[in-house]
N, C-alpha and C. Protein backbone atom coordinates (compact mmCIF):
# COMPACT_ATOMS: atom_id res chain seq x y z
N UNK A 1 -19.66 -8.02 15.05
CA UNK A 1 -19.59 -7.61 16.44
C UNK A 1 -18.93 -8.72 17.24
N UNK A 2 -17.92 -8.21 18.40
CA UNK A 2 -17.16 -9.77 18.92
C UNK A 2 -17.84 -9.73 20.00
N UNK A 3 -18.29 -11.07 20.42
CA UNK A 3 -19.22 -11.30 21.44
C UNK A 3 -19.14 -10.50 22.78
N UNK A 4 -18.21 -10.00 23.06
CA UNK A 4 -17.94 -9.36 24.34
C UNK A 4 -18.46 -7.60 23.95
N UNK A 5 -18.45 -6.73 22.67
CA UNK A 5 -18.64 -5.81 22.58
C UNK A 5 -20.70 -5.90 22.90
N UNK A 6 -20.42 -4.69 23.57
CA UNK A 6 -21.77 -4.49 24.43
C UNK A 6 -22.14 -3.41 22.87
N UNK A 7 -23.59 -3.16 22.65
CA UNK A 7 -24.25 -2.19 21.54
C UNK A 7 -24.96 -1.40 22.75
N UNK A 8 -25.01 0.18 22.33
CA UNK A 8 -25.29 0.78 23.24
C UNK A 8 -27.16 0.50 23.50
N UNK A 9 -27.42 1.17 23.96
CA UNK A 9 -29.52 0.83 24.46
C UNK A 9 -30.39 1.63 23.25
N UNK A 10 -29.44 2.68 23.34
CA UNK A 10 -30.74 3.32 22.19
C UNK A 10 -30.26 2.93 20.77
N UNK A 11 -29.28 2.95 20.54
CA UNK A 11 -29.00 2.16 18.54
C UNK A 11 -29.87 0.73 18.66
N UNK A 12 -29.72 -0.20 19.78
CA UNK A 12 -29.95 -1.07 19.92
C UNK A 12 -31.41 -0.86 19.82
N UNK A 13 -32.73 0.05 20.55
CA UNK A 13 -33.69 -0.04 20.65
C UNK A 13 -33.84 0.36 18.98
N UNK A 14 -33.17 1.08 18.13
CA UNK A 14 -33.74 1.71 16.78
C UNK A 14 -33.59 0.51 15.98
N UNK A 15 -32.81 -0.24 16.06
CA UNK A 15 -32.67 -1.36 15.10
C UNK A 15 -33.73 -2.52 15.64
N UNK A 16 -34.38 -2.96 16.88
CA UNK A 16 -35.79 -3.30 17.06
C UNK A 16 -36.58 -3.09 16.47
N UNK A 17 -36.89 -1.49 16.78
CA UNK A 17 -38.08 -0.58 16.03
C UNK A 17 -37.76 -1.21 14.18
N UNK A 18 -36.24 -1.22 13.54
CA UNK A 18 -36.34 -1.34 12.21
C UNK A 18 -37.10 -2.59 11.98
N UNK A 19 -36.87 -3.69 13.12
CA UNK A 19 -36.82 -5.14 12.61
C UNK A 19 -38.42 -5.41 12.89
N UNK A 20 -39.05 -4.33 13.89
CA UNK A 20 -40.31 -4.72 14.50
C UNK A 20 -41.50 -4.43 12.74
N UNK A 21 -40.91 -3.65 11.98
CA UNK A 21 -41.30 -3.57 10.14
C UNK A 21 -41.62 -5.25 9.70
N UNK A 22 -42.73 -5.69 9.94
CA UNK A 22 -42.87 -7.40 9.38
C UNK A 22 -41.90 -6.88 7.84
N UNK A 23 -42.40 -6.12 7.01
CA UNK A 23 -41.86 -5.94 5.38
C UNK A 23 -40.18 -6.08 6.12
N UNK A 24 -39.91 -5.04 6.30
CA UNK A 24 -38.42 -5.24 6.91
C UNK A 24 -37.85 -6.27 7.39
N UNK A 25 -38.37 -7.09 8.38
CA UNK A 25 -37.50 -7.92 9.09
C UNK A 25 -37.79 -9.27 8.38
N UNK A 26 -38.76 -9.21 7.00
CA UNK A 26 -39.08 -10.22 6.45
C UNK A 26 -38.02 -10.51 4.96
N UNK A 27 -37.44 -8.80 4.69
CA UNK A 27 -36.16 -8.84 3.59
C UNK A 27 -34.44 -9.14 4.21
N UNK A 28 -34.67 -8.69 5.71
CA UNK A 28 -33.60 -9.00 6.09
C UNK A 28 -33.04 -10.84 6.35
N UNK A 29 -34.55 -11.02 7.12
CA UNK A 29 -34.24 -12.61 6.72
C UNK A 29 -33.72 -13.47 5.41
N UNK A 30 -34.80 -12.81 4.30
CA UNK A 30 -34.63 -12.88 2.77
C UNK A 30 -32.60 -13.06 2.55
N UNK A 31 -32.14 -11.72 3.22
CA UNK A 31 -30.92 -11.17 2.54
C UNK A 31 -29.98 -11.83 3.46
N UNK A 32 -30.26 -12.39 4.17
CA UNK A 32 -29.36 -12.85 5.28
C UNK A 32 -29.00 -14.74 4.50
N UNK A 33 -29.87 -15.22 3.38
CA UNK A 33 -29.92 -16.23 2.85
C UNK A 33 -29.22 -15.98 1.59
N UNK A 34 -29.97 -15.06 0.46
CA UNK A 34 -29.79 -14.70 -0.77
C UNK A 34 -29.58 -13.05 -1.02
N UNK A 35 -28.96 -12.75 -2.10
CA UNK A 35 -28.85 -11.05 -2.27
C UNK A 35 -30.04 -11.23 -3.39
N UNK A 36 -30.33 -9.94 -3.39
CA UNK A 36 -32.00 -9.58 -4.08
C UNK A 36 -31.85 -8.55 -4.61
N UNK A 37 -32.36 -8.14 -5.88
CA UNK A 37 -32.29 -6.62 -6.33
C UNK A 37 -33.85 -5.86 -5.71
N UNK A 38 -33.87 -4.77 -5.92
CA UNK A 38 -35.00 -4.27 -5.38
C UNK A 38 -36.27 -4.75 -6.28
N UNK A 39 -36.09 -4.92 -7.55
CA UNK A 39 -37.23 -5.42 -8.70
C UNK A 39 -37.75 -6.64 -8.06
N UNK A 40 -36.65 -7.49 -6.78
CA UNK A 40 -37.02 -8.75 -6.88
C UNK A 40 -38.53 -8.71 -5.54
N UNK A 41 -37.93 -7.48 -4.80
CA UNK A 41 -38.81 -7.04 -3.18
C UNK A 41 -39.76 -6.53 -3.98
N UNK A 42 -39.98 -5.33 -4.80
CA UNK A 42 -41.09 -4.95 -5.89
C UNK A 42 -41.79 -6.59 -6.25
N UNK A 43 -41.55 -7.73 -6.45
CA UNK A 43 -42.46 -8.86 -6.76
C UNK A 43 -42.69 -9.33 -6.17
N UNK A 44 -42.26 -9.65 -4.55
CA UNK A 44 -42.36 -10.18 -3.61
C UNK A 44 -43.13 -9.50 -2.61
N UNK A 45 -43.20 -8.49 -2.21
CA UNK A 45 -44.11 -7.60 -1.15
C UNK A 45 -45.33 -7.25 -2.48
N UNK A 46 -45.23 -6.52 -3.33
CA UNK A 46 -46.24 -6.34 -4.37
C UNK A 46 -46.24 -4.71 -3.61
N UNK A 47 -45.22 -4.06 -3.59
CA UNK A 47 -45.18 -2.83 -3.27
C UNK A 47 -44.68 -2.14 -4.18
N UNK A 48 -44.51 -0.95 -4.37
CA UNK A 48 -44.18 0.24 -5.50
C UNK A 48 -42.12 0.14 -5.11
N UNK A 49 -41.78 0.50 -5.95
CA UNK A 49 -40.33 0.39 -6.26
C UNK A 49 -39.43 2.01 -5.39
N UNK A 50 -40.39 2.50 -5.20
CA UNK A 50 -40.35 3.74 -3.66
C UNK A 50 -40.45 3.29 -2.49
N UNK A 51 -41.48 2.54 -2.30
CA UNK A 51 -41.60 2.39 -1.38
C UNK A 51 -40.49 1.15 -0.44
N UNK A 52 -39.78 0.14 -1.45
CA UNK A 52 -39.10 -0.63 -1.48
C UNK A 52 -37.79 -0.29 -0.95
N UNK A 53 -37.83 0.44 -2.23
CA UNK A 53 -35.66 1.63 -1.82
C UNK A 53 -36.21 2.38 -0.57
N UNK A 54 -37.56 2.73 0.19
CA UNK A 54 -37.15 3.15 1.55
C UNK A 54 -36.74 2.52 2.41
N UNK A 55 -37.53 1.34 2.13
CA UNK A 55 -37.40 0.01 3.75
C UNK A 55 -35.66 -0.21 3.32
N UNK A 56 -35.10 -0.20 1.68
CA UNK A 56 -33.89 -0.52 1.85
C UNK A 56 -32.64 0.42 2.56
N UNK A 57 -33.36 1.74 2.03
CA UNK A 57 -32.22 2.99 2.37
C UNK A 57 -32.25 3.07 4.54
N UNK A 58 -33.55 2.75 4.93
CA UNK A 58 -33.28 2.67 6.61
C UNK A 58 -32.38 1.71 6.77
N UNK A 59 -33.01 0.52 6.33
CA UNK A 59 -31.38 -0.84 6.66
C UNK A 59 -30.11 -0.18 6.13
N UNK A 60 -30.35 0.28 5.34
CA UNK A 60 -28.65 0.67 5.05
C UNK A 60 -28.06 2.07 5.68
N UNK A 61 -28.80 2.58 6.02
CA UNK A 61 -28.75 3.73 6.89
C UNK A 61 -28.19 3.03 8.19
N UNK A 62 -28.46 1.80 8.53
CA UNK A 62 -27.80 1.38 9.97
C UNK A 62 -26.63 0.46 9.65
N UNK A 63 -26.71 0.72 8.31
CA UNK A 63 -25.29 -0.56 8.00
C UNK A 63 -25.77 -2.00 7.92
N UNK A 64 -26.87 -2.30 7.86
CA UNK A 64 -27.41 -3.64 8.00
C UNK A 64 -27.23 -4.15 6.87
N UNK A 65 -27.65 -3.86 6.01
CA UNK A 65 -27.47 -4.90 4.58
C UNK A 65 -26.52 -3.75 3.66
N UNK A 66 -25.85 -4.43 2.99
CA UNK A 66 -25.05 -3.77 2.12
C UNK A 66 -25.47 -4.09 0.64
N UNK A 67 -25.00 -2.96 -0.32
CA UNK A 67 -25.15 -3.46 -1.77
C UNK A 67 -23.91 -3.60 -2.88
N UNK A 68 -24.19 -4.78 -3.52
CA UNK A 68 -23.55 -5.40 -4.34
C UNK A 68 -23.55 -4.86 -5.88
N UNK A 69 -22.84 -4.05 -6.67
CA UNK A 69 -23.22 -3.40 -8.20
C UNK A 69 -22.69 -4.36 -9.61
N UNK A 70 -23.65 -4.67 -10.22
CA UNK A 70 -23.09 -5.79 -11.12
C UNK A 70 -23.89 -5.27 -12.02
N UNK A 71 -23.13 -4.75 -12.94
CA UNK A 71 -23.62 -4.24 -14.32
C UNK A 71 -23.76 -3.04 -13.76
N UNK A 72 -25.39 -2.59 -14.40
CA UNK A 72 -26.31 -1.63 -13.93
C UNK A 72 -26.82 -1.89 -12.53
N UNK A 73 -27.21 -3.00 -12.49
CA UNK A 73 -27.93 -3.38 -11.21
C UNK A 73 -27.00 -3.17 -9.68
N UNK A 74 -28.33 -3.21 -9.25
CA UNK A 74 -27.53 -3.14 -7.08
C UNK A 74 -28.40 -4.54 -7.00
N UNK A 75 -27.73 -5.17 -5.98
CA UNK A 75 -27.86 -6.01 -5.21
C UNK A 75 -27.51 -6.06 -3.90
N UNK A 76 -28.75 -6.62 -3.14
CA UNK A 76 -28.58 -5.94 -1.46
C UNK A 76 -28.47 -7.90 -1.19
N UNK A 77 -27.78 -7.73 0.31
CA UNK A 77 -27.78 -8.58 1.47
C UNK A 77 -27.44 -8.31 2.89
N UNK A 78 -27.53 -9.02 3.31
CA UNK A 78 -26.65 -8.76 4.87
C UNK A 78 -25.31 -8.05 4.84
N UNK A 79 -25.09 -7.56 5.57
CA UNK A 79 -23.64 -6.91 5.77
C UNK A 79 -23.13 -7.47 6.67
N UNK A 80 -22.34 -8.40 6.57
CA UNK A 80 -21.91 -9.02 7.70
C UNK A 80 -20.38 -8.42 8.21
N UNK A 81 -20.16 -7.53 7.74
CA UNK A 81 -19.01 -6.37 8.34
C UNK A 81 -19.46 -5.63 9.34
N UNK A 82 -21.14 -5.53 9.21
CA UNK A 82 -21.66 -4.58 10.25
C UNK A 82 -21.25 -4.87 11.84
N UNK A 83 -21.12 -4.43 12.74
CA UNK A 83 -21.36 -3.96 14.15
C UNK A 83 -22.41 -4.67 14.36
N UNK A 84 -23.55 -4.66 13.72
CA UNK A 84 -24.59 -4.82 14.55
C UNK A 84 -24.53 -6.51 13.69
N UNK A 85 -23.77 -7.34 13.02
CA UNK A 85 -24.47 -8.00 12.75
C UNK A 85 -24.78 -9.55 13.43
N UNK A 86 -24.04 -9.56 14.57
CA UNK A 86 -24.01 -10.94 15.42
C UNK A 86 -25.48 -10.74 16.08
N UNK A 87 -25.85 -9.24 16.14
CA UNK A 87 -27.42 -8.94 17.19
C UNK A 87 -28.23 -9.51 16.41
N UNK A 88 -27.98 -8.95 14.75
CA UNK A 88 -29.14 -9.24 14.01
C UNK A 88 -29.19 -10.86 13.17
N UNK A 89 -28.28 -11.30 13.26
CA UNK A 89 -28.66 -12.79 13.30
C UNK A 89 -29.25 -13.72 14.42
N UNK A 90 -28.71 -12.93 15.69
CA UNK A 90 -29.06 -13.88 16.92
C UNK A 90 -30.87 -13.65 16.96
N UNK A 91 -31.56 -12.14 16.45
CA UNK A 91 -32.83 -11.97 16.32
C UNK A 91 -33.60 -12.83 15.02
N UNK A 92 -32.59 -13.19 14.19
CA UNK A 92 -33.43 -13.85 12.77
C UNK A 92 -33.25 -15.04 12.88
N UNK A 93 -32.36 -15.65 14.06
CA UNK A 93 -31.93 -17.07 13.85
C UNK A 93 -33.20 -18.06 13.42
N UNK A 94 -33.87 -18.09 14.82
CA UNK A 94 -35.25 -19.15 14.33
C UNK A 94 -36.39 -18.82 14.46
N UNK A 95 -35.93 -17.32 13.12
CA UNK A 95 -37.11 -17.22 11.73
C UNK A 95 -37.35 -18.53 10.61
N UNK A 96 -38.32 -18.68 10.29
CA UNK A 96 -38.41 -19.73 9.09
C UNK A 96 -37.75 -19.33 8.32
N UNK A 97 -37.04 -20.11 7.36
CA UNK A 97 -35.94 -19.27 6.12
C UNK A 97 -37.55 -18.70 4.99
N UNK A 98 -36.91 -17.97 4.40
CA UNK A 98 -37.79 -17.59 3.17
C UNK A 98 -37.41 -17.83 1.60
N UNK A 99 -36.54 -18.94 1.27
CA UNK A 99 -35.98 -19.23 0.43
C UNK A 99 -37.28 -19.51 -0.44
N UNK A 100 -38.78 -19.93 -0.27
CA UNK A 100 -39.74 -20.41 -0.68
C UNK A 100 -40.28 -19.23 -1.48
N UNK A 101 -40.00 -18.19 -1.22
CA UNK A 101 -40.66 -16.58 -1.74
C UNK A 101 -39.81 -16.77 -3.03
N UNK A 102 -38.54 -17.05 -2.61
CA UNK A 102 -37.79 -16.31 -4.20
C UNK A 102 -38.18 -18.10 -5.03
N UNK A 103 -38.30 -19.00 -4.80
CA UNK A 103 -38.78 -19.96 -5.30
C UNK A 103 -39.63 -19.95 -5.99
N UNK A 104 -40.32 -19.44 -5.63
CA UNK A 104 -41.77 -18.60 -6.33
C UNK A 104 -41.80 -18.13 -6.71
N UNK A 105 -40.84 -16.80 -6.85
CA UNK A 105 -40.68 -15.72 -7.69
C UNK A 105 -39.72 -16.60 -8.88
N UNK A 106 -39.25 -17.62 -8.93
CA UNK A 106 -38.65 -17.95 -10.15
C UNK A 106 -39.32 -18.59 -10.98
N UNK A 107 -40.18 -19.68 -10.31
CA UNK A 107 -41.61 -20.45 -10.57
C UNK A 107 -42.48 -19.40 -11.90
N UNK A 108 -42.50 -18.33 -11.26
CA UNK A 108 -43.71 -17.38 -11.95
C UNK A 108 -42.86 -16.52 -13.17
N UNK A 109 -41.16 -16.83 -13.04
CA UNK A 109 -40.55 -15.77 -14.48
C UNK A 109 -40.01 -14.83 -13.58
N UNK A 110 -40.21 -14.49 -12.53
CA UNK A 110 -40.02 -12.72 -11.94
C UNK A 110 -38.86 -12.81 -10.76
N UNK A 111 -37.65 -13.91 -11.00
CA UNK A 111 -36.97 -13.96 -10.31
C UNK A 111 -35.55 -13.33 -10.99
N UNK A 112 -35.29 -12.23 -10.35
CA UNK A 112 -33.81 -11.21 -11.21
C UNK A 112 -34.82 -10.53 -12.29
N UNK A 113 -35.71 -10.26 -12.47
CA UNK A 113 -36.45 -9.36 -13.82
C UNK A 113 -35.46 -8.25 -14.35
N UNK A 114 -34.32 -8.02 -13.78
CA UNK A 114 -33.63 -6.68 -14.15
C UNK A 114 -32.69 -7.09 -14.52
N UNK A 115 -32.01 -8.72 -15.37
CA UNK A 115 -30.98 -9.30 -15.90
C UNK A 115 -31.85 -7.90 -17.25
């Protein structure tokens, strides 16, 4: 988005509502650092692999994170082609990074489980 383009009030209020999702606005931070397969949000939230591809299919439903196909696998991150994405960094800026989650998830074996 170039700093002068205005986002209209209501896309703008729906992508709030997406980010106001702690799970959500806690993968976007995630993806805004590192790309993640969904197996990796399945080890990290400790949620069902449904419930995962939903929180992913709304972000991508607004263009927010995009996915990456390598092999078999998808891999999601930020979309930084998006429209919206100068809003949604200026909202994640000073979030704590979460680089410490997937740290952990490598720590324990369960970091990429779907190589």
């Amino acid at each position: 988005m170039k700093t002068n383009e205005m986002l209209d009030i209501e896309v703008t209020a729906n992508i709030l509502k997406l980010l106001g999702d702690k799970t959500r606005l806690t993968m976007v931070k995630i993806m805004s650092e590192h790309e993640c397969c969904v197996c990796e949000f399945v080890a990290l939230f400790d949620m069902s692999q449904p419930a995962i591809s939903q929180h992913i299919r709304k972000l991508k439903d607004y263009g927010i994170v995009k996915e990456t196909r390598k092999g078999t696998w998808i891999f999601y991150s930020l979309n930084s082609t998006s429209s919206y994405h100068s809003f949604i960094q200026t909202v994640i800026k000073d979030l704590p990074s979460q680089t410490f989650k997937l740290e952990e998830l490598t720590t324990q074996g369960k970091r990429i489980c779907c190589d």
